[in-house]
Protein backbone atom coordinates (compact mmCIF):
# COMPACT_ATOMS: atom_id res chain seq x y z
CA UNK A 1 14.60 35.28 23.91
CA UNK A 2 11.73 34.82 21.57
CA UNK A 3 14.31 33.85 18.60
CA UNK A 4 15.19 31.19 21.27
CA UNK A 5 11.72 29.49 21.92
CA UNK A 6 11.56 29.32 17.91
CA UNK A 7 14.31 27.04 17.98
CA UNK A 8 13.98 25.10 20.59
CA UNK A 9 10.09 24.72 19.49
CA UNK A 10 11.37 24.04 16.07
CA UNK A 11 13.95 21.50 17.46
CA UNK A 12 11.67 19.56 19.42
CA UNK A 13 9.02 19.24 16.68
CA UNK A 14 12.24 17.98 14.23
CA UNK A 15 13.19 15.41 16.85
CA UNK A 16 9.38 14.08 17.23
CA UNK A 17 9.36 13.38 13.13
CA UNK A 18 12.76 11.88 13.85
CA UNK A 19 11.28 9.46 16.02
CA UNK A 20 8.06 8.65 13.73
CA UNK A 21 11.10 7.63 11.68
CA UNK A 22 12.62 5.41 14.02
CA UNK A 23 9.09 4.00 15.08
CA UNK A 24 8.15 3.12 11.29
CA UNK A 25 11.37 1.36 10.60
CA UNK A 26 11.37 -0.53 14.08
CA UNK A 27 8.35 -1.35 15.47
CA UNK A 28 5.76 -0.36 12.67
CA UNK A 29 3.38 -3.23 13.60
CA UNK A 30 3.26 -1.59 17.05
CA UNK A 31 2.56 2.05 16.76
CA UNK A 32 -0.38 4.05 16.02
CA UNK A 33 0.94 4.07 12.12
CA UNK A 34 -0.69 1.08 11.68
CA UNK A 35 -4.12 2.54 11.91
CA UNK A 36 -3.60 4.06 8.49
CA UNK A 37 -2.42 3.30 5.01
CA UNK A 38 -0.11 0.65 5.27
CA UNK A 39 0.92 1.58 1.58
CA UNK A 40 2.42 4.52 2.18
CA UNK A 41 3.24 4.10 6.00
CA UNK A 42 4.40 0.54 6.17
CA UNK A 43 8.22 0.68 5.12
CA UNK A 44 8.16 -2.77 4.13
CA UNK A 45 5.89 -1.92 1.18
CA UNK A 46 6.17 1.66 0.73
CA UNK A 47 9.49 1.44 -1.21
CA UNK A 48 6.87 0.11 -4.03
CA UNK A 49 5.43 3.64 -4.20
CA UNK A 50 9.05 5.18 -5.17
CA UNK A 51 10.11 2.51 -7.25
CA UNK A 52 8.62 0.60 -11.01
CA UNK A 53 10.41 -1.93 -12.02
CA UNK A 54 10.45 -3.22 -16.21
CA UNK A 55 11.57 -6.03 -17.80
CA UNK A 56 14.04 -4.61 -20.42
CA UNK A 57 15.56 -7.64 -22.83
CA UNK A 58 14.95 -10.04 -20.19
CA UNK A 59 16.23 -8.23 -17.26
CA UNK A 60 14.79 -6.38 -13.97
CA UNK A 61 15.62 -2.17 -14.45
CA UNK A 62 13.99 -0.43 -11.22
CA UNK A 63 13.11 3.03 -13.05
CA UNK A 64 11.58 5.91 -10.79
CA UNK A 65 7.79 5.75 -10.81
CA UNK A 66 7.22 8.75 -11.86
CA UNK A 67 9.69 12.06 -12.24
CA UNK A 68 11.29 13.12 -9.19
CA UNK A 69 9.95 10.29 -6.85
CA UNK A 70 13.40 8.97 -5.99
CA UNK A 71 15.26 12.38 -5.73
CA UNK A 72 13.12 15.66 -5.09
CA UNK A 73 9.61 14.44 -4.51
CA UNK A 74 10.89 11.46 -2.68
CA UNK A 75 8.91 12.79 0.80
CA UNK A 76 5.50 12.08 -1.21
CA UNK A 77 5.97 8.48 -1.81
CA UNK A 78 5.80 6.80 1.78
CA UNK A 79 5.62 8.06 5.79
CA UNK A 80 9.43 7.71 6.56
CA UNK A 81 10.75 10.16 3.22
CA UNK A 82 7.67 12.41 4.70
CA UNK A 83 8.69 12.30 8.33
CA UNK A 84 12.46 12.98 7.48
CA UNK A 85 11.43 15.65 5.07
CA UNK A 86 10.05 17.68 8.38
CA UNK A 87 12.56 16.45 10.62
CA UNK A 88 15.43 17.78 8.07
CA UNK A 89 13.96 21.04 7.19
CA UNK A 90 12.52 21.74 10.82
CA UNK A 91 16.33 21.12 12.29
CA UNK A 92 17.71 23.37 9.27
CA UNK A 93 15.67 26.14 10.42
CA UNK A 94 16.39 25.60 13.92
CA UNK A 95 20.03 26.15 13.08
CA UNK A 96 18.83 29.09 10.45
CA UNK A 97 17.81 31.16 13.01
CA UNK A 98 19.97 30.00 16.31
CA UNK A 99 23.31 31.04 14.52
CA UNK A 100 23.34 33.77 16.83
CA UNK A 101 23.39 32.05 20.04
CA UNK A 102 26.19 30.90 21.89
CA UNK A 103 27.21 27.53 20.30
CA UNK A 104 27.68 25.62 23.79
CA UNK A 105 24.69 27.06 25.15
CA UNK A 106 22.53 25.99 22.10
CA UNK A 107 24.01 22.45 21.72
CA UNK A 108 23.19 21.62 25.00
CA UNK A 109 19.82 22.67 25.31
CA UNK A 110 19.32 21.08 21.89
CA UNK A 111 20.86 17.73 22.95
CA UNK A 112 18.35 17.89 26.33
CA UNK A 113 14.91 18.67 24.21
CA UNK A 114 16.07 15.90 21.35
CA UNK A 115 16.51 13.55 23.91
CA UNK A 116 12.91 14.19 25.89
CA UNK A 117 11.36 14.72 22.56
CA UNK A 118 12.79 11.17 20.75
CA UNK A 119 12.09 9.45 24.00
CA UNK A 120 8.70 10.72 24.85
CA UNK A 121 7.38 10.00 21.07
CA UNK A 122 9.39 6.90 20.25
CA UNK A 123 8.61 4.98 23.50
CA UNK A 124 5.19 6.66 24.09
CA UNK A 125 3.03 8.58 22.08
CA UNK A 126 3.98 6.44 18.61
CA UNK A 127 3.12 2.75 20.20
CA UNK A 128 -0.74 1.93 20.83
CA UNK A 129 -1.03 1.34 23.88
């Protein structure tokens, strides 16, 4: 039972970064990300923190801006590679430790929390008010 909470406490916690995710790419301008560093939160922008580009003989190369920041590090360069860094590993470990449970069970108390948990952060606690 215990193993149980975990994962349906890890599950709803994934499900809230999901919808940060969803928040930042749709309605940025409207959600309580605004209130902070629109260089690394704004996804309009925050592409600029991954990304360098050169002029090599005349022509645009995009090179990484610094080792990693396109592949392995990617979830330190802006709010939505952060917010689907937790939302991935969160859900992994959800499954991680839920193996054990029956499969129809899980998935359906999975499928109820991700929906209250998307909803209740996408449409309410992400938007100012």
């Amino acid at each position: 039972m215990v193993s149980q909470i975990i994962v349906f406490s890890l599950c709803f916690l994934a499900f809230a970064f999901y919808a940060g995710m969803g928040t930042l790419q749709f309605h940025f301008y409207k959600s309580v990300f605004v209130r902070f560093n629109h260089r690394f939160w704004n996804p309009v922008i925050s592409c600029e923190n991954k990304w360098k580009h050169d002029f090599i003989d005349g022509e645009i190369v995009r090179k990484e801006r610094f080792f990693g920041s396109s592949t392995v590090w990617v979830f330190l360069t802006d709010g939505y590679h952060l917010l689907q860094f937790f939302f991935e590993n969160l859900a992994f470990l959800a499954i991680a430790i839920g193996v054990d449970m029956k499969v129809y069970y899980a998935f359906l108390i999975i499928r109820v929390i991700y929906s209250i948990s998307f909803n209740l952060f996408f449409d309410k606690i992400l938007i100012k008010k």
